[in-house]
Protein backbone atom coordinates (compact mmCIF):
# COMPACT_ATOMS: atom_id res chain seq x y z
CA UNK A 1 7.13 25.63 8.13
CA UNK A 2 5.74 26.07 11.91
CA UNK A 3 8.78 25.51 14.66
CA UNK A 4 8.01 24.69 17.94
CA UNK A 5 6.91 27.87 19.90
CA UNK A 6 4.73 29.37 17.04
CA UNK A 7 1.31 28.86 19.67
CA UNK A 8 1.95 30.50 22.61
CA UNK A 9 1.72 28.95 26.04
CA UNK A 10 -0.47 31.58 27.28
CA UNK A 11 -3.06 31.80 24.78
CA UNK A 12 -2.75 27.93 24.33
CA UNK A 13 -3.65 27.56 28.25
CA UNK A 14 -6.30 30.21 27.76
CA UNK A 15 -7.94 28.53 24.95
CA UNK A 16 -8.19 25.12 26.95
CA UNK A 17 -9.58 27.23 29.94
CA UNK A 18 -12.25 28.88 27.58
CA UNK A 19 -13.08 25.52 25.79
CA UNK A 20 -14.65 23.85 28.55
CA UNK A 21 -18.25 24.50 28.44
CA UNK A 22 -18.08 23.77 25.32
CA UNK A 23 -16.23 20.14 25.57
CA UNK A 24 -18.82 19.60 28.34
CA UNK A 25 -21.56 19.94 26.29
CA UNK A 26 -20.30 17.66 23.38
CA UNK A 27 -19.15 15.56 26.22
CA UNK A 28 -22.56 15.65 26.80
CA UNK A 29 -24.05 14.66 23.56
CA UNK A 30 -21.85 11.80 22.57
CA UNK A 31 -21.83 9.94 26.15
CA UNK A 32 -26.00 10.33 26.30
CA UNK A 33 -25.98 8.09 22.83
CA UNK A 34 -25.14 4.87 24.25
CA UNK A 35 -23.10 3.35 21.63
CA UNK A 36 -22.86 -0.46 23.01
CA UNK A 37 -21.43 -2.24 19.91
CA UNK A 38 -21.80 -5.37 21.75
CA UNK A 39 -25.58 -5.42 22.20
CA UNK A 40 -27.72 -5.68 18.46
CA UNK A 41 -30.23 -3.93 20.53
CA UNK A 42 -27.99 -0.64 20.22
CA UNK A 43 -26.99 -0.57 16.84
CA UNK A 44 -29.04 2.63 15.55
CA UNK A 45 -27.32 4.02 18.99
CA UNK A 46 -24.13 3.32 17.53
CA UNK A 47 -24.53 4.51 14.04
CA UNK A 48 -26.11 7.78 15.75
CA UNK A 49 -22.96 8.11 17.51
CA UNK A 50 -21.24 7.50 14.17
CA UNK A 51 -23.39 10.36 13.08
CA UNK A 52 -22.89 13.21 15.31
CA UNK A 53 -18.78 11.98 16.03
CA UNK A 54 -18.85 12.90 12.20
CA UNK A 55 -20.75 16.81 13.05
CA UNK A 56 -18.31 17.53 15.39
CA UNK A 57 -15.35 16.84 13.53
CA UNK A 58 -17.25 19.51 10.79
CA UNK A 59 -17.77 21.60 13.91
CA UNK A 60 -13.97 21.88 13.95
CA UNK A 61 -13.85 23.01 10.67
CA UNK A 62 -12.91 19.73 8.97
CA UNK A 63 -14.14 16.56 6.44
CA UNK A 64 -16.24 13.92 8.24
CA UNK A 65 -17.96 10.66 6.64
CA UNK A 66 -19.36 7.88 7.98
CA UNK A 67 -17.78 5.10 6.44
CA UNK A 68 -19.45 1.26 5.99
CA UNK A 69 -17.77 -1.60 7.16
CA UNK A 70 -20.04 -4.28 6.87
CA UNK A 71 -20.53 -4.26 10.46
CA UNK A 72 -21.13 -0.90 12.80
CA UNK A 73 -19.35 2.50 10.76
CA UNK A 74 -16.26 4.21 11.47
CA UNK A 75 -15.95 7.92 11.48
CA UNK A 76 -13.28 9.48 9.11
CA UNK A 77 -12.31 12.87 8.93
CA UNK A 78 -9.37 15.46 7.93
CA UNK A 79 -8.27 19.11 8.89
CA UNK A 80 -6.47 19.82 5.96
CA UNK A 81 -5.30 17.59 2.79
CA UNK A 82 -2.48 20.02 1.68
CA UNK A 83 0.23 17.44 0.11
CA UNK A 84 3.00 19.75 0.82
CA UNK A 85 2.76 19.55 4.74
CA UNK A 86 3.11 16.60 6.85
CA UNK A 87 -0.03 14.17 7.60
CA UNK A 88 -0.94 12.47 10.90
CA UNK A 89 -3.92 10.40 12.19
CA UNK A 90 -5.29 10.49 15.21
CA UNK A 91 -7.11 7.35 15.70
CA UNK A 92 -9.84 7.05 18.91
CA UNK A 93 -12.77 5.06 19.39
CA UNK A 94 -16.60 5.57 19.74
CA UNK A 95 -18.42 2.70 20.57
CA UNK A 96 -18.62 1.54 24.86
CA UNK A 97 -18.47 -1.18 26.83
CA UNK A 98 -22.17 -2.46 28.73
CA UNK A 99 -22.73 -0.50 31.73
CA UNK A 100 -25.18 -2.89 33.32
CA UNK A 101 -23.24 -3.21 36.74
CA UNK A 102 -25.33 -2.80 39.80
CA UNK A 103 -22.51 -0.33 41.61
CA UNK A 104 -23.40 2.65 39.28
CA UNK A 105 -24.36 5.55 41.24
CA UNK A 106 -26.03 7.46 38.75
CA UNK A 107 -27.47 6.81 35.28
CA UNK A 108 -24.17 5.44 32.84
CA UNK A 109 -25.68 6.74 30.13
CA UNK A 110 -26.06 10.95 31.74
CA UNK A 111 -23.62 12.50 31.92
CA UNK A 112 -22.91 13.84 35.67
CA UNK A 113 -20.63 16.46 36.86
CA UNK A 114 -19.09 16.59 40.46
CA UNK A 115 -16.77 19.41 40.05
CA UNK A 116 -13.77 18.85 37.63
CA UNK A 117 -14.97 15.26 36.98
CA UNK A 118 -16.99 13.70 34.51
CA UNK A 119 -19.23 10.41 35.17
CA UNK A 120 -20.53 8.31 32.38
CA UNK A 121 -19.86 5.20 30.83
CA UNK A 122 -17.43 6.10 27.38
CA UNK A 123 -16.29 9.34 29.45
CA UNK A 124 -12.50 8.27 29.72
CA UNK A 125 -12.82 4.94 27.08
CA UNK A 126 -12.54 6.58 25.12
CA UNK A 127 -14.63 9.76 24.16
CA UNK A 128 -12.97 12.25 26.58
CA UNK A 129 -10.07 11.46 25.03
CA UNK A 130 -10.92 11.69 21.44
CA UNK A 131 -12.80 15.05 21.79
CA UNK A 132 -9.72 16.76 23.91
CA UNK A 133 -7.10 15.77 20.42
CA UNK A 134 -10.24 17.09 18.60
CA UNK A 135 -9.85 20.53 20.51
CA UNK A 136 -6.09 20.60 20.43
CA UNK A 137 -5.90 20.05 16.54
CA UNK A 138 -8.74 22.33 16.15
CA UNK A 139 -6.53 25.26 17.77
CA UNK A 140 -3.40 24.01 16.08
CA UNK A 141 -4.74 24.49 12.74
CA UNK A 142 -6.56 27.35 13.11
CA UNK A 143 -3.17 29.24 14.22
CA UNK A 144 -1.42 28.15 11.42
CA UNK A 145 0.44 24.82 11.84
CA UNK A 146 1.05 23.66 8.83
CA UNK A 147 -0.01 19.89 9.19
CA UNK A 148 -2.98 18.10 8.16
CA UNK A 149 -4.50 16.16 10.79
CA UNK A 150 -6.26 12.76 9.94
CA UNK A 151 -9.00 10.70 11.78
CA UNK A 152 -9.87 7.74 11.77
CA UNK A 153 -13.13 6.78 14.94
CA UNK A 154 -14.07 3.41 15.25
CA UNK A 155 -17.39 1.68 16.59
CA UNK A 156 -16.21 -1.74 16.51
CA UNK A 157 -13.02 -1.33 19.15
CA UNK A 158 -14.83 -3.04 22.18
CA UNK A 159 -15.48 -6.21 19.96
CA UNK A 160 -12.10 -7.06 19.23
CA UNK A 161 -12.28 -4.57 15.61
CA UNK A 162 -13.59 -7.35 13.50
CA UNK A 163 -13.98 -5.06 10.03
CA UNK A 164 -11.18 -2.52 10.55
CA UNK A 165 -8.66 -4.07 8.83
CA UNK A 166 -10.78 -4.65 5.82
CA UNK A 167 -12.12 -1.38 5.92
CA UNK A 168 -8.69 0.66 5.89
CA UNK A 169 -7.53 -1.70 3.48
CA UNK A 170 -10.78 -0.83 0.82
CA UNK A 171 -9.89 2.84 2.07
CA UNK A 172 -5.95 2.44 1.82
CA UNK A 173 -5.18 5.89 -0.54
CA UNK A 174 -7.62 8.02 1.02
CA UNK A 175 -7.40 6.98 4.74
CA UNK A 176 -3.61 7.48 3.43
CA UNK A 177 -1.20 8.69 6.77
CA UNK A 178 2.77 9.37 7.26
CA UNK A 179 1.98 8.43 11.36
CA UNK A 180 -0.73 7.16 13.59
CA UNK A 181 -1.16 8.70 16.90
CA UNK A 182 -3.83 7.32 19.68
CA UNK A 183 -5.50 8.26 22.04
CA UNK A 184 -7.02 5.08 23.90
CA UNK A 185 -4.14 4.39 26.93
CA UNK A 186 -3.89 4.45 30.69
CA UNK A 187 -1.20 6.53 32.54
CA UNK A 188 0.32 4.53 35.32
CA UNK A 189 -0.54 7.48 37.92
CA UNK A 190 -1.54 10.52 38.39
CA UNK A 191 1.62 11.78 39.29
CA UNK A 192 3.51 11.07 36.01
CA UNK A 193 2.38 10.59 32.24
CA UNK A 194 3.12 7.41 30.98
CA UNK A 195 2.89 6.29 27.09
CA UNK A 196 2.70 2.32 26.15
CA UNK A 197 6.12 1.01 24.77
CA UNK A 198 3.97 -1.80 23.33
CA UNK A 199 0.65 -3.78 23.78
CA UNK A 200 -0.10 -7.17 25.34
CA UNK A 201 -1.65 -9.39 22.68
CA UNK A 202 -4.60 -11.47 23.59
CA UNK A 203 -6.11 -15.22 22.33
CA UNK A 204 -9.35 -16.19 24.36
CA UNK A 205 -11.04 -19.63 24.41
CA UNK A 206 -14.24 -20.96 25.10
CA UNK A 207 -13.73 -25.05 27.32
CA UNK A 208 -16.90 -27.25 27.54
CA UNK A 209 -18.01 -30.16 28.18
CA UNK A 210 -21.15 -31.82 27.91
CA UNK A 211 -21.89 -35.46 29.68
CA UNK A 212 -25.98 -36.07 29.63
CA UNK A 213 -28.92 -34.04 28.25
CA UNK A 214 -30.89 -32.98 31.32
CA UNK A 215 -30.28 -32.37 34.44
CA UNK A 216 -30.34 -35.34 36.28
CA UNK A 217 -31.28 -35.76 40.51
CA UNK A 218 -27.87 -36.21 42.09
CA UNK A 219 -29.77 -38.75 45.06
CA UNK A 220 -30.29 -41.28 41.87
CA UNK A 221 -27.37 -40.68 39.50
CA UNK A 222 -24.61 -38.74 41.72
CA UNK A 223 -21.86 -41.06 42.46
CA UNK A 224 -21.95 -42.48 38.56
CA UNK A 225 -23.15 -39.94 36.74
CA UNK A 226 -20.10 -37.58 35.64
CA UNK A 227 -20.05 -34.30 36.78
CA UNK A 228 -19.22 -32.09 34.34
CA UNK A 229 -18.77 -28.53 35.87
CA UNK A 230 -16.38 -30.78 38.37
CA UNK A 231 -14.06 -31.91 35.53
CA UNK A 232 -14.26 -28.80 33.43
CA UNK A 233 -13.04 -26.98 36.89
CA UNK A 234 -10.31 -29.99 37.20
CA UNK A 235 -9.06 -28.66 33.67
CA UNK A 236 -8.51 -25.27 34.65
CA UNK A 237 -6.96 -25.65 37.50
CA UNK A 238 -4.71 -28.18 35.51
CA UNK A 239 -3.95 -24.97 33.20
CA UNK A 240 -3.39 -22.50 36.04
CA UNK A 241 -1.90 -22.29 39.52
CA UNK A 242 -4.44 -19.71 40.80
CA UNK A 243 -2.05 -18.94 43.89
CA UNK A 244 0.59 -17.25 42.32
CA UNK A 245 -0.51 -17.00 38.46
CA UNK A 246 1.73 -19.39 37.46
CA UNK A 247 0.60 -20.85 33.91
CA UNK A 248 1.05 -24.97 33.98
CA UNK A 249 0.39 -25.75 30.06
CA UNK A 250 3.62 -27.18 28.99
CA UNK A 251 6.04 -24.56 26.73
CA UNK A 252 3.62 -21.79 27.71
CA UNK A 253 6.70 -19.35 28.82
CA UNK A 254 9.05 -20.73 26.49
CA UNK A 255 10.85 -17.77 24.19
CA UNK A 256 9.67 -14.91 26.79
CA UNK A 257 11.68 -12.44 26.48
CA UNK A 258 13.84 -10.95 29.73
CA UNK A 259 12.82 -7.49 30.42
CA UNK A 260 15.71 -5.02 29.32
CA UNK A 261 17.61 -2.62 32.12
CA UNK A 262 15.99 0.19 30.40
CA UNK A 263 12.81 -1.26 30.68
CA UNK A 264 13.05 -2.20 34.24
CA UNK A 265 14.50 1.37 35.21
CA UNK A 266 11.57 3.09 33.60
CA UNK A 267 9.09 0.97 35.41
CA UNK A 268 10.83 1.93 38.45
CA UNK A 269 10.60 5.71 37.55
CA UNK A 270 6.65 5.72 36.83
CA UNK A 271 5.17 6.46 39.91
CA UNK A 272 3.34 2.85 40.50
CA UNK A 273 2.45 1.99 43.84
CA UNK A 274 0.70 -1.07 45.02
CA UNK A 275 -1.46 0.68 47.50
CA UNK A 276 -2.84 3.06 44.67
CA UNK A 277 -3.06 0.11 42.18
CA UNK A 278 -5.21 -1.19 44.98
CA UNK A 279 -7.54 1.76 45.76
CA UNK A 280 -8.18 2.27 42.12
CA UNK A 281 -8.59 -1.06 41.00
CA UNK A 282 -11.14 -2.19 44.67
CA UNK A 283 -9.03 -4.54 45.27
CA UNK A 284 -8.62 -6.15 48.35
CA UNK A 285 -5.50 -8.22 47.81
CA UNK A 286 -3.11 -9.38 45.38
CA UNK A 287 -0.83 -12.50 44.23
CA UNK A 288 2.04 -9.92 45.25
CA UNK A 289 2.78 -6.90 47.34
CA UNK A 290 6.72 -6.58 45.37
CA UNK A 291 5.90 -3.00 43.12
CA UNK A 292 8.65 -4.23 40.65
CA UNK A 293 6.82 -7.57 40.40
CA UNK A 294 3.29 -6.74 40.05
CA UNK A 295 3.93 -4.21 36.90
CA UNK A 296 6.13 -6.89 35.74
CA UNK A 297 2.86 -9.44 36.35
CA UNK A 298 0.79 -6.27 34.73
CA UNK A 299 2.58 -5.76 31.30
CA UNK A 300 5.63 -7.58 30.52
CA UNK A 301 4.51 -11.19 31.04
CA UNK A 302 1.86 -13.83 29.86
CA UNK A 303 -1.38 -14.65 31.31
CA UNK A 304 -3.84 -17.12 31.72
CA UNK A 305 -7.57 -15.89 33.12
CA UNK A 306 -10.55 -16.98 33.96
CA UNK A 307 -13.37 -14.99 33.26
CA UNK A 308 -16.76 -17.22 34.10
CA UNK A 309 -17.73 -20.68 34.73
CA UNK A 310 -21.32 -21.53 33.85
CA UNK A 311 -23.37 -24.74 34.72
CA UNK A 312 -25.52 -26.27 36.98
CA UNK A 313 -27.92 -24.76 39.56
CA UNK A 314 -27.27 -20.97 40.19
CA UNK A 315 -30.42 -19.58 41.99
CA UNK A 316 -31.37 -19.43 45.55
CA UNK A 317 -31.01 -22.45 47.97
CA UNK A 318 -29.91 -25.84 46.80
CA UNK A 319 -31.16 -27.72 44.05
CA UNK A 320 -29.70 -31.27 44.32
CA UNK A 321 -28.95 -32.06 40.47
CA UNK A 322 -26.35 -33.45 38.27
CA UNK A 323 -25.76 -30.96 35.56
CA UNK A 324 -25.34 -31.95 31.86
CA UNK A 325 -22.95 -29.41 30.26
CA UNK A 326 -20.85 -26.57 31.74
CA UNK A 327 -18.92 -23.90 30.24
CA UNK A 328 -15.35 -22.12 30.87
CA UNK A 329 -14.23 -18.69 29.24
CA UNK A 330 -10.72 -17.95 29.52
CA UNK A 331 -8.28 -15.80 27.38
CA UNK A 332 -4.37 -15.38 27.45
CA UNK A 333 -2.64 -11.92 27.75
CA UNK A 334 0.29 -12.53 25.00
CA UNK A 335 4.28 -10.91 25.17
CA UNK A 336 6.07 -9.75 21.96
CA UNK A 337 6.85 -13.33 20.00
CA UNK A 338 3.98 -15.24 21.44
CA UNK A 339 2.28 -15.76 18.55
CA UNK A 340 -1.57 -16.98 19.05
CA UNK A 341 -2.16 -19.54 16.87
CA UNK A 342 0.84 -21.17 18.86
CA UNK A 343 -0.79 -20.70 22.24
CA UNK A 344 -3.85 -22.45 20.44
CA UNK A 345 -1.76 -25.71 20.04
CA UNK A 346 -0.58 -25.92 23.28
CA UNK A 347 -4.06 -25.06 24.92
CA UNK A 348 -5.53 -27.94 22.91
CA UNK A 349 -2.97 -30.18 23.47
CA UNK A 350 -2.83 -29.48 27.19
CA UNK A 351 -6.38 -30.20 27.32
CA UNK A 352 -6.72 -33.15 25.61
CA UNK A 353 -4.40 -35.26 27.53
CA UNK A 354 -6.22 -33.64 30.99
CA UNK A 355 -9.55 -34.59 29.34
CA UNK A 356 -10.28 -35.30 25.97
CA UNK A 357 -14.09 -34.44 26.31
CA UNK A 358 -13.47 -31.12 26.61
CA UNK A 359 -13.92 -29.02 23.75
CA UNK A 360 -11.85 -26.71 22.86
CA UNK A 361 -13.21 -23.67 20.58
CA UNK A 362 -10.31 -20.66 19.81
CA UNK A 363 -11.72 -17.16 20.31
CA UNK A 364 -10.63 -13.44 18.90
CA UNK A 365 -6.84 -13.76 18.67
CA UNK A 366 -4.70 -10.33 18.76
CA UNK A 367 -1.16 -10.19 18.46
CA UNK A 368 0.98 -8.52 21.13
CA UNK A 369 2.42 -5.09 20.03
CA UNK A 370 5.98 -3.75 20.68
CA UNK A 371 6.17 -0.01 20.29
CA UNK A 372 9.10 2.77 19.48
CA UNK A 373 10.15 5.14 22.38
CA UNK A 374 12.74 6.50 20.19
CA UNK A 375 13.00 9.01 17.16
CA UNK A 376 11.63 11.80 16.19
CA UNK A 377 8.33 11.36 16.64
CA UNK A 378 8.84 9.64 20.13
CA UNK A 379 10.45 12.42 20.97
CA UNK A 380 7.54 15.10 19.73
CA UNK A 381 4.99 13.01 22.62
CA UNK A 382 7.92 13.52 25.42
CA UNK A 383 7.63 17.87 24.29
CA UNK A 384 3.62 17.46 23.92
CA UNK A 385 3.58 15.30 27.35
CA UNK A 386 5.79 18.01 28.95
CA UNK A 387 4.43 20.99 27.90
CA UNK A 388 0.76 19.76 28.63
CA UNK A 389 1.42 18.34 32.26
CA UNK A 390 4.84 19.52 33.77
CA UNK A 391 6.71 16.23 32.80
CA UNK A 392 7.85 13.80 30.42
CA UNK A 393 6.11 10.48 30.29
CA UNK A 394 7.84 7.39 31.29
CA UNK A 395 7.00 4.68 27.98
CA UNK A 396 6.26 1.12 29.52
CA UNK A 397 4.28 -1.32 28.48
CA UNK A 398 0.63 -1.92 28.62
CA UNK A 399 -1.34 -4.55 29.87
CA UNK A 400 -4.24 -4.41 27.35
CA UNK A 401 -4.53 -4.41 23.97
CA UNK A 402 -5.85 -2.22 20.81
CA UNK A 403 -6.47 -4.37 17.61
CA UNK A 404 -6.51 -1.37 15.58
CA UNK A 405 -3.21 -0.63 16.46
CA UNK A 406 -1.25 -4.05 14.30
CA UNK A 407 -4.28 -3.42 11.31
CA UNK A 408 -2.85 0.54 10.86
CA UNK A 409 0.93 -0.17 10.82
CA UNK A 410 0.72 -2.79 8.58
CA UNK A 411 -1.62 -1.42 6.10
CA UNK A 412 -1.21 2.06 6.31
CA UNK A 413 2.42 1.55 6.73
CA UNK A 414 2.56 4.36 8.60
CA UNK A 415 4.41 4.34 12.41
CA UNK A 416 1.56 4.33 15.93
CA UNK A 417 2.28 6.00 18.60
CA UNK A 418 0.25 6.82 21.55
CA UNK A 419 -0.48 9.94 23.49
CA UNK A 420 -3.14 8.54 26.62
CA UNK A 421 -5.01 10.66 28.51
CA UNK A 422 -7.32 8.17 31.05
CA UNK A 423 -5.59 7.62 34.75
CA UNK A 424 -6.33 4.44 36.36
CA UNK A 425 -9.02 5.87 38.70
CA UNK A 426 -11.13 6.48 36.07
CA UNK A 427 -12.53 3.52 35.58
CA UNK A 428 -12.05 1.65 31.94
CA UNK A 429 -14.74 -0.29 31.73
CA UNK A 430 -15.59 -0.01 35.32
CA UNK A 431 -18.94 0.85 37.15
CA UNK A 432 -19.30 4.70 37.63
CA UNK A 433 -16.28 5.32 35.11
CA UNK A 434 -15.17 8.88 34.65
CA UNK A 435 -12.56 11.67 32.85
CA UNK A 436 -11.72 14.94 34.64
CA UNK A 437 -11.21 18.29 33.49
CA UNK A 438 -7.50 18.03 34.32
CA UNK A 439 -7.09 15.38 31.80
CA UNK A 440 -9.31 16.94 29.16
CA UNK A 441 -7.51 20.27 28.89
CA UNK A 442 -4.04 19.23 29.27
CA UNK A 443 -5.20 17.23 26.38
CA UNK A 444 -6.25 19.47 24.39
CA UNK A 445 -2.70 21.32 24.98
CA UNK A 446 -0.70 18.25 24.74
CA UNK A 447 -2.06 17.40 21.08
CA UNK A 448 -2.07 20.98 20.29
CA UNK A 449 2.03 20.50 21.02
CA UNK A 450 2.57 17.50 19.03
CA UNK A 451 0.64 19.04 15.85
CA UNK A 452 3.24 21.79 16.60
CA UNK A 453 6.58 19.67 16.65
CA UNK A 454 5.36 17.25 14.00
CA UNK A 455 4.97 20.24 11.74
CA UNK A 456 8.30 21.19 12.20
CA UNK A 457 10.54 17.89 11.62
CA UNK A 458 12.13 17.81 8.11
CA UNK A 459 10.78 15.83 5.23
C-alpha cells in the first residue's frame, strides 16, 4: 500500500506546471456551456454540461454516466473500483448561478484570460475547482496510489439540490463511498488555506400581502385605502433591527451555542481582515469594524435577510397609486441545533400577531452542518493543504451552505470533508467572477496529496 512520499514533489509540481494548457482549454469548454439550472430556458445547456463533465472524467482514464434524477442529471464517475483499496468521493458541482448583472466586463459565458486569472461565470463555483481534483486524482492514479477515487457532479446545487437525495439513495450500492471529500468552499484569504468546520443551514420565506385588486389613485383612496407594501415593510422591520442585525422574533437565539476557545483562536489565526473582507466583497461599510465580531456575524451565528421587496410603482418618475399586493423574500442563515421547521413556527407566529394578513409561505429549508477537524482523515487535508500551498489550513466555519453535503453523510454513511480551492476575490456568484492559476495547480497538487495519505491509513 502507497505511503506518503511515493509521488515526488518535483515531478508532482512539474506535472501541475505542464497541465495548464490543457486545464485551460477544458476550462474552456465547460464554462462556454452555460449550465444555468435555474432558468428552463437552459436546460439542454445543462444536460450538455452533464455530457461533456462525463468525457472528461473518461479523458482521465475513468467511468462516467450521466445519471437521471427526475430533474437536471448528475455526473458519476470512478478511477478505479478495486475492493481491496480504499474508496473516496470527490463530490463538485456543474450547474451556475445567472450571470445577468450589468457590471460584467466581458461576456460571463467566454472564458477570458488576464494572465494567471480566469474570468467566467462557474470559473471558481465551482468548475475550476472540480477539474483541478480531476487533474490531481488523474496523476495520483496513474503513479500508482492504490485508491479508487469516486465522483459524484451535480447540476441541481444552485437550486437548493432538490433530487440529490433521492437520487443517491436509488444509487446507494453503486454510488457506494468510505469518505466524501468537496470541493465547493471559500478560503478566508489569500494568505492562509482555510477548510469549513461546518455549514450554516438556511430556511427562506416568501411574506405577502394583498389588500385590493388594482391599483388604485392614491389622490381618491390614499388616506383609507391600506397600503400594503407600507405594512409588509412594518413587518420586517418588526422581524429585524437592520442597524446592528439584531433578529427581534421572539426565541430566535434561544439554544445558540457559545463559540468554543478553540474555535475563537482559530478564527483569530486565519488571516481575516475587515479591510480585505471589504475590498473583495465592494463594500462600502459594515454593521461592524471588530475582526473577531464580523467572522463571528459571518459563520457562527443566525441570520435574518432581506433579499427584495416588490410592489407598487417601480419605473421612472412618480406614479401616484395605491398598490394592491406586495411581496417580501427573506431567508435565515441557521447554527448547529437550529432546526428549520422550528424557525418556521416562530416566523409565523411572529407575524401573525404583527399582522395577520400577511401570508406566510416556508421556502427550501437546509439544515446547518457541523463538521470534523479531527482524525485521520482531517488530518490527510492539513498534509494535502500543506504540501499544495506552504501551510496548514485553519478549519472554521462557513457562512453558506451545501445541501449535498447532510444528503451524502446520511445516506452514504460515509464521513464529508472539504478541501476548497475559491478565495474570496473571486467572486461566488458575483459579476465578473474568476479562479486563478495559483489556485488551480496547487489544486491539482493538494488532491494529488490527499489521494496519497488516504491510501496509506490502515483499514
Amino acid at each position: 500500500m502507497s505511503e506518503p512520499g511515493v509521488l515526488s514533489a518535483s515531478d508532482l509540481k512539474a506535472y501541475a506546471a505542464s497541465s495548464r494548457a490543457s486545464y485551460e482549454r477544458h476550462l474552456r469548454e465547460l464554462v462556454e456551456i452555460p449550465s444555468v439550472s435555474n432558468d428552463p430556458k437552459r436546460r439542454d445547456d445543462v444536460r450538455r454540461a452533464a455530457q461533456r463533465a462525463a468525457e472528461l472524467i473518461r479523458w482521465a482514464g475513468g467511468e462516467a454516466e450521466v445519471v437521471e434524477t427526475g430533474g437536471h442529471p448528475l455526473v458519476h464517475g470512478r478511477l478505479g473500483s478495486d475492493p481491496r483499496r480504499p474508496t473516496v468521493t470527490i463530490y463538485n458541482h456543474i450547474d451556475v448561478q445567472p450571470a445577468d448583472e450589468p457590471q460584467w466586463r466581458s461576456d460571463p459565458f467566454k472564458l477570458t484570460i488576464e494572465g494567471d486569472r480566469y474570468l467566467a461565470r462557474g470559473t471558481t463555483d465551482d468548475k475550476g475547482p472540480a477539474l483541478a481534483a480531476l487533474y490531481g486524482a488523474r496523476y495520483a492514479r496513474e503513479h500508482g496510489v492504490a485508491v479508487n477515487v469516486n465522483f459524484l457532479w451535480e447540476l441541481e446545487e444552485e437550486i437548493g439540490s432538490p433530487h440529490f437525495a433521492a437520487t443517491i439513495a436509488k444509487h446507494r450500492k453503486r454510488f457506494a463511498t468510505e469518505s466524501v471529500v468537496v470541493s465547493d468552499t471559500v478560503w478566508v484569504s489569500r494568505s492562509r488555506p482555510a477548510c469549513p468546520a461546518g455549514l450554516r443551514g438556511l430556511q427562506g420565506f416568501r411574506l405577502s400581502l394583498r389588500t385590493g385588486e388594482t391599483d388604485q389613485h392614491s389622490g381618491t383612496t390614499g388616506g383609507a385605502a391600506r397600503n400594503p407594501v407600507a405594512e409588509l415593510c412594518e413587518v420586517v422591520a418588526s422581524m429585524l433591527d437592520a442597524r446592528t442585525g439584531r433578529v427581534k422574533i421572539k426565541g430566535f437565539h434561544e439554544g445558540v451555542a457559545k463559540p468554543t476557545r478553540a474555535e475563537l483562536d482559530d478564527l483569530r489565526k486565519c488571516g481575516f481582515t475587515v479591510a480585505g473582507f471589504k475590498k473583495d466583497h465592494l463594500l462600502r461599510s459594515l454593521r461592524s469594524n471588530d475582526a473577531l465580531d464580523v467572522m463571528k456575524r459571518l459563520w457562527l451565528e443566525p441570520t435574518l435577510e432581506v433579499h427584495g421587496i416588490a410592489g407598487g410603482y417601480q419605473g421612472p418618475g412618480v406614479k401616484t397609486v395605491v398598490p394592491p399586493e406586495a411581496t417580501a423574500i427573506l431567508s435565515c442563515r441557521l447554527v448547529p441545533d437550529m432546526k428549520p421547521e422550528r424557525i418556521v413556527r416562530l416566523v409565523r407566529a411572529h407575524v401573525k400577531r404583527v399582522n395577520p394578513d400577511v401570508r406566510v409561505a416556508p421556502e427550501h429549508a437546509l439544515p446547518a452542518y457541523k463538521g470534523r477537524t479531527t482524525g485521520p482523515y482531517a488530518d490527510a487535508v492539513r498534509a494535502a493543504m500543506k504540501a499544495a500551498f506552504g501551510r496548514e489550513p485553519v478549519f472554521v466555519r462557513e457562512g453558506g451552505s451545501i445541501g449535498a453535503v447532510l444528503s451524502m453523510e446520511k445516506i452514504l454513511r460515509a464521513p464529508v470533508y472539504f478541501l476548497g480551492l475559491s478565495l474570496p476575490e473571486h467572486g461566488y456568484h458575483a459579476p465578473n467572477e474568476n479562479f486563478d492559476w495559483r489556485q488551480a495547480s496547487g489544486g491539482m497538487i493538494a488532491f494529488a496529496r490527499y489521494f496519497e495519505r488516504i491510501a496509506a491509513l490502515p483499514r
